[in-house]
C-alpha atoms as a PDB file:
ATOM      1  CA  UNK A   1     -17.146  17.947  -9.718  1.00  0.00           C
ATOM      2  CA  UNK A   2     -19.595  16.070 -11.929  1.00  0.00           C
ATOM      3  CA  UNK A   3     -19.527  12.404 -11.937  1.00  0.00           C
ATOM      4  CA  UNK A   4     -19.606  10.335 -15.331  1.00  0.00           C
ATOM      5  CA  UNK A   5     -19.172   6.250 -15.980  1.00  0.00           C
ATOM      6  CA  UNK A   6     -16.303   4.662 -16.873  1.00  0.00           C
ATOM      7  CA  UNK A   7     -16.944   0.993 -17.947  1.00  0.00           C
ATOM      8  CA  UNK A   8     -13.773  -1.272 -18.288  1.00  0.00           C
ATOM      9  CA  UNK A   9     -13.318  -5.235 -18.261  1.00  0.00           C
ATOM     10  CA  UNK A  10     -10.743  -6.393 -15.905  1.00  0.00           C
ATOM     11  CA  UNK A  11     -10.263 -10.071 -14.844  1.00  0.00           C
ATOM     12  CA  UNK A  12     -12.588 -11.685 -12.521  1.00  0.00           C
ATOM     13  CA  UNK A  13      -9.790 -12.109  -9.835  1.00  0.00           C
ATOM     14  CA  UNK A  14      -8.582  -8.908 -10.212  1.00  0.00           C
ATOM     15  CA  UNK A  15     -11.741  -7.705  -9.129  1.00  0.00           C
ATOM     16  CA  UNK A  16     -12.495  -9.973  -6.459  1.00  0.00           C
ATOM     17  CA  UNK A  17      -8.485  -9.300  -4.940  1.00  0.00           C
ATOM     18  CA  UNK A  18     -10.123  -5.208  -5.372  1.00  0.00           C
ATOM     19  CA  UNK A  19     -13.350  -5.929  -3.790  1.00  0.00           C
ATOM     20  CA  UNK A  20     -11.127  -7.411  -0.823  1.00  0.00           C
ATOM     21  CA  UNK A  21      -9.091  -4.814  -0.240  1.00  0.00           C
ATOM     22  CA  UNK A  22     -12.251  -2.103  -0.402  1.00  0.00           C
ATOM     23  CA  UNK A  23     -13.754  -4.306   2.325  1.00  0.00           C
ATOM     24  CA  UNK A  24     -10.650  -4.434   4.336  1.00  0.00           C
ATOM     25  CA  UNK A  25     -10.745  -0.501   4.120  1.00  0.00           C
ATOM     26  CA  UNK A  26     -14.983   0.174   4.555  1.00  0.00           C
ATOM     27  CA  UNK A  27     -15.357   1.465   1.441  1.00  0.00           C
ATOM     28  CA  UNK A  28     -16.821   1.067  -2.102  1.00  0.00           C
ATOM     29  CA  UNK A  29     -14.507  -1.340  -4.640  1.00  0.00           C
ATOM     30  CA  UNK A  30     -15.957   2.087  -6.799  1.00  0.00           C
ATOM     31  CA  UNK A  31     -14.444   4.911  -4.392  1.00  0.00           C
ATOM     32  CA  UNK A  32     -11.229   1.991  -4.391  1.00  0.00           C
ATOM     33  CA  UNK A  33     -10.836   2.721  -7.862  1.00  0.00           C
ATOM     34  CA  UNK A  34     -11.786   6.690  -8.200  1.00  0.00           C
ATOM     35  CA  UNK A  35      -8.755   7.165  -5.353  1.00  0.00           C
ATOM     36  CA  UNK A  36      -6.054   5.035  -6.794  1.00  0.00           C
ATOM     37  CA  UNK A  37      -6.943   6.612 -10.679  1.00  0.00           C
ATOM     38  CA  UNK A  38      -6.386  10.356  -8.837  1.00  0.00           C
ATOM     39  CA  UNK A  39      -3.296   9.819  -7.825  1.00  0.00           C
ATOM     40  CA  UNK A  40      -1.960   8.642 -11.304  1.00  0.00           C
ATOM     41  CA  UNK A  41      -3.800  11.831 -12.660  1.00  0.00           C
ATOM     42  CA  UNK A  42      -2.241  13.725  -9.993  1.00  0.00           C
ATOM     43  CA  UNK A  43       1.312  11.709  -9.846  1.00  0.00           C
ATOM     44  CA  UNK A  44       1.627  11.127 -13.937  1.00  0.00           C
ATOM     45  CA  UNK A  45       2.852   7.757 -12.566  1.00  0.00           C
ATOM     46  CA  UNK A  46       1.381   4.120 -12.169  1.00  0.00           C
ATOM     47  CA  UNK A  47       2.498   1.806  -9.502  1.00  0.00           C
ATOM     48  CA  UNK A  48       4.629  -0.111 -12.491  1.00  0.00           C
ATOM     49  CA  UNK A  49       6.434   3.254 -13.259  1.00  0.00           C
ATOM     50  CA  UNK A  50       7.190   4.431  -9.837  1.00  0.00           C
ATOM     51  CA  UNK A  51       8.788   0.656  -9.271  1.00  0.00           C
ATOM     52  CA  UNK A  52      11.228   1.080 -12.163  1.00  0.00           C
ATOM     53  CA  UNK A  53      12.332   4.250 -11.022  1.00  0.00           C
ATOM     54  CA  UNK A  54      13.124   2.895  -7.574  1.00  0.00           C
ATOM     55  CA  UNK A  55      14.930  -0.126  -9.639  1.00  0.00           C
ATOM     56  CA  UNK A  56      16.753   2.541 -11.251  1.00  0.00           C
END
């Protein structure tokens, strides 16, 4: 699949607490990103929906 660029502006400490967590796991804050944005494609659901459903 092709690749294309996606610039966004987050908060500094958002992406430092991202950059963490990519170290933590050996791999890019990019590939970090890429993964969690699939499985919202894939799920139709953010972290902030799938917590209100468990809420119910």
């Amino acid at each position: 699949m092709a690749k294309t660029n996606l610039n966004i502006l987050i908060d500094s400490d958002l992406k430092a607490r991202l950059k963490a967590i990519a170290d933590q796991q050996n791999r890019t804050l990019s590939n970090l990103v890429e993964t969690e944005l699939k499985r919202v494609a894939a799920t139709g659901q953010s972290a902030q929906t799938e917590s209100k459903n468990r809420r119910g």
